[in-house]
C-alpha atoms as a PDB file:
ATOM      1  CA  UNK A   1      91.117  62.549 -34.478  1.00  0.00           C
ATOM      2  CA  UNK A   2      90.252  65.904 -35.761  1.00  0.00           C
ATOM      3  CA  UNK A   3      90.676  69.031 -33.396  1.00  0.00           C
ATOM      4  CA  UNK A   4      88.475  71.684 -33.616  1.00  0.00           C
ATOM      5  CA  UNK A   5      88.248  75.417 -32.205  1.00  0.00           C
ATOM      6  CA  UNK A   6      85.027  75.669 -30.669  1.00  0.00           C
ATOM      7  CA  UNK A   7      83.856  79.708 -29.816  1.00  0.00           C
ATOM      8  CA  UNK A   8      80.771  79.855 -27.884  1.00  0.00           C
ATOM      9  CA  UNK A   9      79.362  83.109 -27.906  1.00  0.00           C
ATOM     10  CA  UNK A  10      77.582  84.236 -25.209  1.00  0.00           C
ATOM     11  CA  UNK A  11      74.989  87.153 -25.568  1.00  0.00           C
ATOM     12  CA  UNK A  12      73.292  89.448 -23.154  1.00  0.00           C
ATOM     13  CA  UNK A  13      70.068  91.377 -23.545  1.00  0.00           C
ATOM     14  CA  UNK A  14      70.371  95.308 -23.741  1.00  0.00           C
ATOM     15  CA  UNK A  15      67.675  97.873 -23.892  1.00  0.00           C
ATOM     16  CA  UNK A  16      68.056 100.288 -26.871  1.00  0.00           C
ATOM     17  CA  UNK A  17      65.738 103.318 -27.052  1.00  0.00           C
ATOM     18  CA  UNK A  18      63.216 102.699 -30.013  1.00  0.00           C
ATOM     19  CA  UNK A  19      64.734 105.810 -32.067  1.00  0.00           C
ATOM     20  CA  UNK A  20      68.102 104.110 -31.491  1.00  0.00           C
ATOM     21  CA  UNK A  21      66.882 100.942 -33.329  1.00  0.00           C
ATOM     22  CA  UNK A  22      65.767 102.851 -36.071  1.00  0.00           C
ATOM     23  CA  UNK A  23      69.052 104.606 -36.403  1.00  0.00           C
ATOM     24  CA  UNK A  24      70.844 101.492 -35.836  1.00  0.00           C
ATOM     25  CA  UNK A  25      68.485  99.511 -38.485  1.00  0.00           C
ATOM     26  CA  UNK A  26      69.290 102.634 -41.072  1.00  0.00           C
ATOM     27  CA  UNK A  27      72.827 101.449 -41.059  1.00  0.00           C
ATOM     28  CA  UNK A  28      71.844  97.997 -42.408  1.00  0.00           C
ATOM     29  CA  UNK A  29      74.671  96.997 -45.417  1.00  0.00           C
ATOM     30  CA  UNK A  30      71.879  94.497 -46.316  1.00  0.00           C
ATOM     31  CA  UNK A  31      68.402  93.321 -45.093  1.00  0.00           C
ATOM     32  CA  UNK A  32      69.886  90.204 -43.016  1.00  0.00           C
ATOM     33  CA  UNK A  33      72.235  92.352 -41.370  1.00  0.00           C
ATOM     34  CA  UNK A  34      71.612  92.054 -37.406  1.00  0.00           C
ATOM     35  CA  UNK A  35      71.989  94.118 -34.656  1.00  0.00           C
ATOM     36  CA  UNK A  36      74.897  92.629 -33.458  1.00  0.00           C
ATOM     37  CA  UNK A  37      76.693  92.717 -36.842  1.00  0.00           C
ATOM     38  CA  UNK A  38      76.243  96.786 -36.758  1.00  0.00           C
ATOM     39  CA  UNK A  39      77.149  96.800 -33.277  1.00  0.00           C
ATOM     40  CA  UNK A  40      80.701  95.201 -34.446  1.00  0.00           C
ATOM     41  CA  UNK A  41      81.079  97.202 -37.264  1.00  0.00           C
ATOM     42  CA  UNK A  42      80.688 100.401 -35.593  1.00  0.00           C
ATOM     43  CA  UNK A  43      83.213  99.334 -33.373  1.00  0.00           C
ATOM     44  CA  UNK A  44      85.613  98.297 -35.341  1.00  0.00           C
ATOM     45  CA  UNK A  45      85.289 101.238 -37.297  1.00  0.00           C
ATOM     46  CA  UNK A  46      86.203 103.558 -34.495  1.00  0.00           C
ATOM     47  CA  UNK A  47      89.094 101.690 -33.425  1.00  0.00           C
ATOM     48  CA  UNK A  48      90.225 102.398 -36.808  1.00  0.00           C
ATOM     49  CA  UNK A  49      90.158 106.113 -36.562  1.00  0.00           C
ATOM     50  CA  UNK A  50      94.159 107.158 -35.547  1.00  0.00           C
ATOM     51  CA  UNK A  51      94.246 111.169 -33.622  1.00  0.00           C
ATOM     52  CA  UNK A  52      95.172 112.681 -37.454  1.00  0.00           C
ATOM     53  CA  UNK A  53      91.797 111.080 -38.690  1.00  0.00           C
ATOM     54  CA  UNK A  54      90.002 112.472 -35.972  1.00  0.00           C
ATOM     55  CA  UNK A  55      91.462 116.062 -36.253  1.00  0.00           C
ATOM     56  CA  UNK A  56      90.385 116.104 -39.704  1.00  0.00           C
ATOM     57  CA  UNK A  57      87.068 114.921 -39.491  1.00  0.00           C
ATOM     58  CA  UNK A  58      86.560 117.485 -36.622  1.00  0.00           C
ATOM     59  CA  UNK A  59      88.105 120.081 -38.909  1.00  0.00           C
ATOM     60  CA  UNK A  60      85.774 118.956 -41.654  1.00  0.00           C
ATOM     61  CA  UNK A  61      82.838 119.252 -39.182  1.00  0.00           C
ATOM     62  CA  UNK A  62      83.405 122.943 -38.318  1.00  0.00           C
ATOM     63  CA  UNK A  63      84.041 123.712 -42.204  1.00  0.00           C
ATOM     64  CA  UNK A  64      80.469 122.564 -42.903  1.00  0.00           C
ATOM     65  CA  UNK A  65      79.203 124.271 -39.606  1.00  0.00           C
ATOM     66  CA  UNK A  66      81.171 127.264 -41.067  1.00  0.00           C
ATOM     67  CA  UNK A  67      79.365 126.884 -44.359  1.00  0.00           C
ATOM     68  CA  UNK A  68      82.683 126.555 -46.461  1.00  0.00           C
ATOM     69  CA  UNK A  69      81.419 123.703 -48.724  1.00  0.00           C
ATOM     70  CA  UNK A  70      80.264 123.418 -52.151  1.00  0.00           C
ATOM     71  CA  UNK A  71      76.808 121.353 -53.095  1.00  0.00           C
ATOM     72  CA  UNK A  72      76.417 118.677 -55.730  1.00  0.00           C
ATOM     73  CA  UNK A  73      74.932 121.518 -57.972  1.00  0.00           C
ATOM     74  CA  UNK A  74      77.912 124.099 -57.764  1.00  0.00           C
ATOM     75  CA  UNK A  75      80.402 121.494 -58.330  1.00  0.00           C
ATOM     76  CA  UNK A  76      78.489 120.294 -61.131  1.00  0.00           C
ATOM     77  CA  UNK A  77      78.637 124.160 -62.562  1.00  0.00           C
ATOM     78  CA  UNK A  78      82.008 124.681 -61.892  1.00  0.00           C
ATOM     79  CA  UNK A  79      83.095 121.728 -63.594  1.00  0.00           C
ATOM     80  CA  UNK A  80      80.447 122.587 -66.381  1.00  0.00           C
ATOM     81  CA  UNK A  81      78.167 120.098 -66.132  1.00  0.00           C
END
């Protein structure tokens, strides 16, 4: 006899604003990527975030908002390119 681990998955229906869809459709990793697969990953990925990653990215944020950043073509300069 052979056991087996059976998950059923039960799904729900929400109601996503078109321009959500869009957005969420933009963060494809490949064509057959489905909703629900970006709906994990985004997920996931936030649980990742510890308080020190979120400091810095919020940091980062107001550097950018600050305008203390360097484009592709200045670093390209600098670095004589």
């Amino acid at each position: 006899m052979i056991a087996s681990n059976t998950c059923w998955m039960t799904t729900t229906t929400i109601q996503v604003d078109k321009k959500v869809r869009e957005r969420l459709n933009g963060l494809k990793l490949h064509p057959r990527e489905t909703l629900n697969d970006i709906i994990e990953r985004l997920l996931e990925d936030s649980r990742e975030l510890n308080e020190q990653t979120k400091k810095e990215i919020k940091e980062a944020i107001a550097a950018i908002e600050a305008g203390r950043y360097k484009t592709h073509e200045q670093v390209k300069k600098d670095l004589g390119f």
